[in-house]
C-alpha atoms as a PDB file:
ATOM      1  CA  UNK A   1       0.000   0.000   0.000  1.00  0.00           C
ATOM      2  CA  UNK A   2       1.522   3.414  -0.527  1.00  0.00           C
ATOM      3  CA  UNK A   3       0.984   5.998   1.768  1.00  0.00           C
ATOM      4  CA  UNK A   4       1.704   9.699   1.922  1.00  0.00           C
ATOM      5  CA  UNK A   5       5.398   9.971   2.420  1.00  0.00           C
ATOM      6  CA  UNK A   6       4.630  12.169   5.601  1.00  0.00           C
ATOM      7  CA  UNK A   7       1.999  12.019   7.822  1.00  0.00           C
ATOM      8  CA  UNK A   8       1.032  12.448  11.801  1.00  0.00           C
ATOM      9  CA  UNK A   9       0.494   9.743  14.389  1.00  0.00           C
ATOM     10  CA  UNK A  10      -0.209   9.628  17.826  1.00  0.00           C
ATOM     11  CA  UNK A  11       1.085   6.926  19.876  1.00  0.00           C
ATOM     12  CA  UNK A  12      -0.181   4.503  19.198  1.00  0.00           C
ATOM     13  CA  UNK A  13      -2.040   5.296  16.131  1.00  0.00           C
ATOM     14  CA  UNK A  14      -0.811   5.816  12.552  1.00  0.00           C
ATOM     15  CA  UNK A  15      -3.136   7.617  10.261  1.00  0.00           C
ATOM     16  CA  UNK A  16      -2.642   9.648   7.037  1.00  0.00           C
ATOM     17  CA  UNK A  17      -2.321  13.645   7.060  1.00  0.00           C
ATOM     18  CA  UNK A  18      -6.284  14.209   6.967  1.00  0.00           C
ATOM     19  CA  UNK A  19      -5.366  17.660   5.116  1.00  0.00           C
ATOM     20  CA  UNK A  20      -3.301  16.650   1.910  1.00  0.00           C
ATOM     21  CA  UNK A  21      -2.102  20.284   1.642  1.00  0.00           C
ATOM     22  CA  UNK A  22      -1.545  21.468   4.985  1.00  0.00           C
ATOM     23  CA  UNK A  23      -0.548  24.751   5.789  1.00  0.00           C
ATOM     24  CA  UNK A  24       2.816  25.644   7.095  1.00  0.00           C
ATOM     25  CA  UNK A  25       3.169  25.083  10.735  1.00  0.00           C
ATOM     26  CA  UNK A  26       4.416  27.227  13.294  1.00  0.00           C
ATOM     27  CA  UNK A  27       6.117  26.225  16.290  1.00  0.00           C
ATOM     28  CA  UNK A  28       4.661  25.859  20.310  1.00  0.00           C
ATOM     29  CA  UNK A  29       5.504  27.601  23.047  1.00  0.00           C
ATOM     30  CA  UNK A  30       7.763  30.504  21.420  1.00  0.00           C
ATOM     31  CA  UNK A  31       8.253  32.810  24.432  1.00  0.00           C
ATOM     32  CA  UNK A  32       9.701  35.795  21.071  1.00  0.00           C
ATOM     33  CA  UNK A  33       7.058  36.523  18.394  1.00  0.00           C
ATOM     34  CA  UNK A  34       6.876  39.351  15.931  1.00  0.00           C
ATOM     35  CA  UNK A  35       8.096  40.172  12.739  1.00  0.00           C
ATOM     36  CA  UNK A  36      11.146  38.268  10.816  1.00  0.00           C
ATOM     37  CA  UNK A  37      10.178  34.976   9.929  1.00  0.00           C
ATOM     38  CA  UNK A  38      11.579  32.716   7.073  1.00  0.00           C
ATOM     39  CA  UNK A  39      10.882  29.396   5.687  1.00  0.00           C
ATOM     40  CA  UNK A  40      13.544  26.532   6.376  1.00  0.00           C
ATOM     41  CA  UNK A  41      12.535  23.849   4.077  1.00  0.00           C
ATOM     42  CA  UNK A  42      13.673  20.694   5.667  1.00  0.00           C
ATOM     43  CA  UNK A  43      13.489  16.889   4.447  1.00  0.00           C
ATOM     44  CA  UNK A  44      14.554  14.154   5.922  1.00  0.00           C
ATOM     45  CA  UNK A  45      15.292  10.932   3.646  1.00  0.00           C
ATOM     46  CA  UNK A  46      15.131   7.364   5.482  1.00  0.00           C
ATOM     47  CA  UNK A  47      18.149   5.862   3.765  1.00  0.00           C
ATOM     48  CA  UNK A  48      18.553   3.140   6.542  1.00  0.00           C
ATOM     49  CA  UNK A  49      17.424  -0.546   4.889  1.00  0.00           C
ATOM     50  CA  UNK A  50      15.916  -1.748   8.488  1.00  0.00           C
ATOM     51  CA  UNK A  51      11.862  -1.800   7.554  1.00  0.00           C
ATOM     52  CA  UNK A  52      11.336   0.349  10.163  1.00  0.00           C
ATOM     53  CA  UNK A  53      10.597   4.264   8.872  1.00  0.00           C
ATOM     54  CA  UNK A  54      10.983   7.428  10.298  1.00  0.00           C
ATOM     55  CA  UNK A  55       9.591   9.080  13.076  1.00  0.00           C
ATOM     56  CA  UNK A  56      10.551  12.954  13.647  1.00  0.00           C
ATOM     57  CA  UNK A  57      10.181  16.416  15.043  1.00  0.00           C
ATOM     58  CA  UNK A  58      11.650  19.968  14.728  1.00  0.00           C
ATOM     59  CA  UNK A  59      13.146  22.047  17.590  1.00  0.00           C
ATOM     60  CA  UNK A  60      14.089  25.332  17.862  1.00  0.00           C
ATOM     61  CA  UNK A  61      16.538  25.604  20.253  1.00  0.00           C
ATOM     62  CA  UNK A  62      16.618  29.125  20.345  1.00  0.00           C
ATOM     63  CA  UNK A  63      12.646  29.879  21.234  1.00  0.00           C
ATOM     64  CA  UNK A  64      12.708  25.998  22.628  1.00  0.00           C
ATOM     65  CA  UNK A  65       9.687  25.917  19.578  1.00  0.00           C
ATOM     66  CA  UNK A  66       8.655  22.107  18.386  1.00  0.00           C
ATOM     67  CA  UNK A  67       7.120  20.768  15.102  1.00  0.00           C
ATOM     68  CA  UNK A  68       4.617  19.471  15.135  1.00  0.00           C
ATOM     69  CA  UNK A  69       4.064  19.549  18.765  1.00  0.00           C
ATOM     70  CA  UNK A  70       4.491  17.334  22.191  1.00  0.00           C
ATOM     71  CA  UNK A  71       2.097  14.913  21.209  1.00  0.00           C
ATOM     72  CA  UNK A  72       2.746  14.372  17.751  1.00  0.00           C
ATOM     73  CA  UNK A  73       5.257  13.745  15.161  1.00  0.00           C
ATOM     74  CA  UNK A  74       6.204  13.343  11.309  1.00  0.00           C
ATOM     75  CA  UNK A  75       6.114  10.163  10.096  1.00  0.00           C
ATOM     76  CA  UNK A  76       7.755   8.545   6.971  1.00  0.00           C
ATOM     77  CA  UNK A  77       7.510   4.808   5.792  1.00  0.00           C
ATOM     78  CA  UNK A  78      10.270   2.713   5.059  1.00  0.00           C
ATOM     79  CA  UNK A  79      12.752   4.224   2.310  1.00  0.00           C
ATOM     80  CA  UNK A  80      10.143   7.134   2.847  1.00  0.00           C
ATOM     81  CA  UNK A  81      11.171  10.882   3.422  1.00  0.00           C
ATOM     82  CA  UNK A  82       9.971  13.650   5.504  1.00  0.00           C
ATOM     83  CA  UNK A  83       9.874  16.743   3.764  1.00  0.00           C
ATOM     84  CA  UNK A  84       8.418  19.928   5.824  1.00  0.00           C
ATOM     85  CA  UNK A  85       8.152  23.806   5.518  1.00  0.00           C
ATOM     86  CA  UNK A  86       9.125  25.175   8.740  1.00  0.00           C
ATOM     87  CA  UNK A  87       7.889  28.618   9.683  1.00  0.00           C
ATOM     88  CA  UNK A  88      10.445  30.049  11.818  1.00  0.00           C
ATOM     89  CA  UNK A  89      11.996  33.197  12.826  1.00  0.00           C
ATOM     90  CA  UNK A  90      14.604  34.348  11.365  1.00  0.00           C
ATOM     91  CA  UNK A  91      18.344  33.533  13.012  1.00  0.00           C
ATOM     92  CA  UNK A  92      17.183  30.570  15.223  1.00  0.00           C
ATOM     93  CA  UNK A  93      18.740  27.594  16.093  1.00  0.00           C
ATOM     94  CA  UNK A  94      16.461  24.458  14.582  1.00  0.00           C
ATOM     95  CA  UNK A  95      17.665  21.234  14.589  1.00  0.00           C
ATOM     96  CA  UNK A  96      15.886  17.883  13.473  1.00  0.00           C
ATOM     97  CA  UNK A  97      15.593  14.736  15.930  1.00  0.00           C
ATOM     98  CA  UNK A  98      14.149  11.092  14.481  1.00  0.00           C
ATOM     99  CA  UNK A  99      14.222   7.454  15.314  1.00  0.00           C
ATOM    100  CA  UNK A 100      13.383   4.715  13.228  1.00  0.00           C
ATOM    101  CA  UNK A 101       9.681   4.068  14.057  1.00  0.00           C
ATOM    102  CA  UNK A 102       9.117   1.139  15.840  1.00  0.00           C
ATOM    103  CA  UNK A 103      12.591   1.032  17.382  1.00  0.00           C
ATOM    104  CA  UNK A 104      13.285   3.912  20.209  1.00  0.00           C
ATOM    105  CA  UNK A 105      16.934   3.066  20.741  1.00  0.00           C
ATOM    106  CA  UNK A 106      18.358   4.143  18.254  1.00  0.00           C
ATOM    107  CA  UNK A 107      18.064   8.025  17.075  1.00  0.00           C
ATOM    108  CA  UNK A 108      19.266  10.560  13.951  1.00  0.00           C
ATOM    109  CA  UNK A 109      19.923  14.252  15.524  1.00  0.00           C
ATOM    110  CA  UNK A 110      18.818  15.701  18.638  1.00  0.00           C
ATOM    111  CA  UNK A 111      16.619  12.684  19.162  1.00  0.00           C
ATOM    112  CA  UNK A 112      13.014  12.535  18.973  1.00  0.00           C
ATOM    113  CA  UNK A 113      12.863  14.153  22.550  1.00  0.00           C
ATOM    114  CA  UNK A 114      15.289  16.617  21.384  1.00  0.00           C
ATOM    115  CA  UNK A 115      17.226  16.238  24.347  1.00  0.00           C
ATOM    116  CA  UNK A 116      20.276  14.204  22.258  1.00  0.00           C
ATOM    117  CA  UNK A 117      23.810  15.801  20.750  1.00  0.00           C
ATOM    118  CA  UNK A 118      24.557  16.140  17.469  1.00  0.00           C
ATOM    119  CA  UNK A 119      26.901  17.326  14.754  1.00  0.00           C
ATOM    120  CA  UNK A 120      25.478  18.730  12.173  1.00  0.00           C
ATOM    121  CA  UNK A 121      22.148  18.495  13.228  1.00  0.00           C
ATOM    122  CA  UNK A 122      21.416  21.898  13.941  1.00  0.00           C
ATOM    123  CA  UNK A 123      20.749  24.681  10.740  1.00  0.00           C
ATOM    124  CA  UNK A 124      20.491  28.802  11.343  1.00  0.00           C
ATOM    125  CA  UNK A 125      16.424  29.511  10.320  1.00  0.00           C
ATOM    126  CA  UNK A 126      16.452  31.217   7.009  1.00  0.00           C
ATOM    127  CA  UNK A 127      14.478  31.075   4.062  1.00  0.00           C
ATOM    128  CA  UNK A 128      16.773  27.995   3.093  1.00  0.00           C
ATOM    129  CA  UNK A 129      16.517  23.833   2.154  1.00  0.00           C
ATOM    130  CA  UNK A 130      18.085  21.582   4.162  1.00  0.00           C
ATOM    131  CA  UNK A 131      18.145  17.613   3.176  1.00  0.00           C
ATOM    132  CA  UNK A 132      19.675  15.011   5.324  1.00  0.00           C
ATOM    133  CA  UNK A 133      19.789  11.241   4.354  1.00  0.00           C
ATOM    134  CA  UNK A 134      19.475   9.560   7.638  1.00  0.00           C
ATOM    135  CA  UNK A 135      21.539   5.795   7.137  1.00  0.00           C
ATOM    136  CA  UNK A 136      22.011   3.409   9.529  1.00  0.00           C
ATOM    137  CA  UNK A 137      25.459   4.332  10.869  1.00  0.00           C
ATOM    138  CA  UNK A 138      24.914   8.017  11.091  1.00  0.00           C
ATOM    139  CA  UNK A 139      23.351   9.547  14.170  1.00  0.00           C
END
């Protein structure tokens, strides 16, 4: 069956994107609004052969914003990728964080939590792409 390369679940429950053209989220609990916002076009590719997929969120480390939120994340099948707009402002700190779905110890990034190191994990919010193929050795 082939679904949507990206689409929410909640634990326990995986479900298509119910809006096929979503608009572009905007991160939680961002203590600095206003003006100077960009688009950081992110996608994540699953390039790890393990059957499991992708699981992931956004963080902004610099507003301590998340995509899509607490409860929720992106998903991607196996082989899949994640690609999302990001509405952020402007000279934040956003990083990605992902784990194979289905298997919690291992993680790509800051983690799913966001709460992990990484190199090269992190990207300066801009109106910029970012692409990141996620294998089985890199974290």
């Amino acid at each position: 069956m082939n679904l949507p390369e990206s689409f929410f679940h909640l634990p326990g429950h995986v479900g298509p994107d119910p809006d096929p053209d979503p608009p572009i989220p905007t991160p939680i609990q961002t203590p600095n609004g206003g003006d100077g916002m960009s688009v950081l076009r992110w996608q994540l590719n699953d390039a790890c052969p393990d059957n499991f997929g992708l699981v992931a969120r956004f963080f902004d480390k610099t507003d301590e914003g998340l995509w899509p939120d607490s409860t929720h994340v992106y998903v991607a099948e196996s082989g899949g990728s994640i690609a999302r707009p990001l509405s952020c402002k402007t000279g934040n700190k956003i990083c990605y964080g992902a784990e194979p779905d289905g298997d919690p110890t291992r993680y790509w990034g800051v983690g799913i939590d966001g709460d992990q190191g990484c190199e090269g994990c992190c990207t300066t919010c801009g109106d910029v792409e970012r692409t990141i193929n996620l294998t089985c050795t890199n974290r």
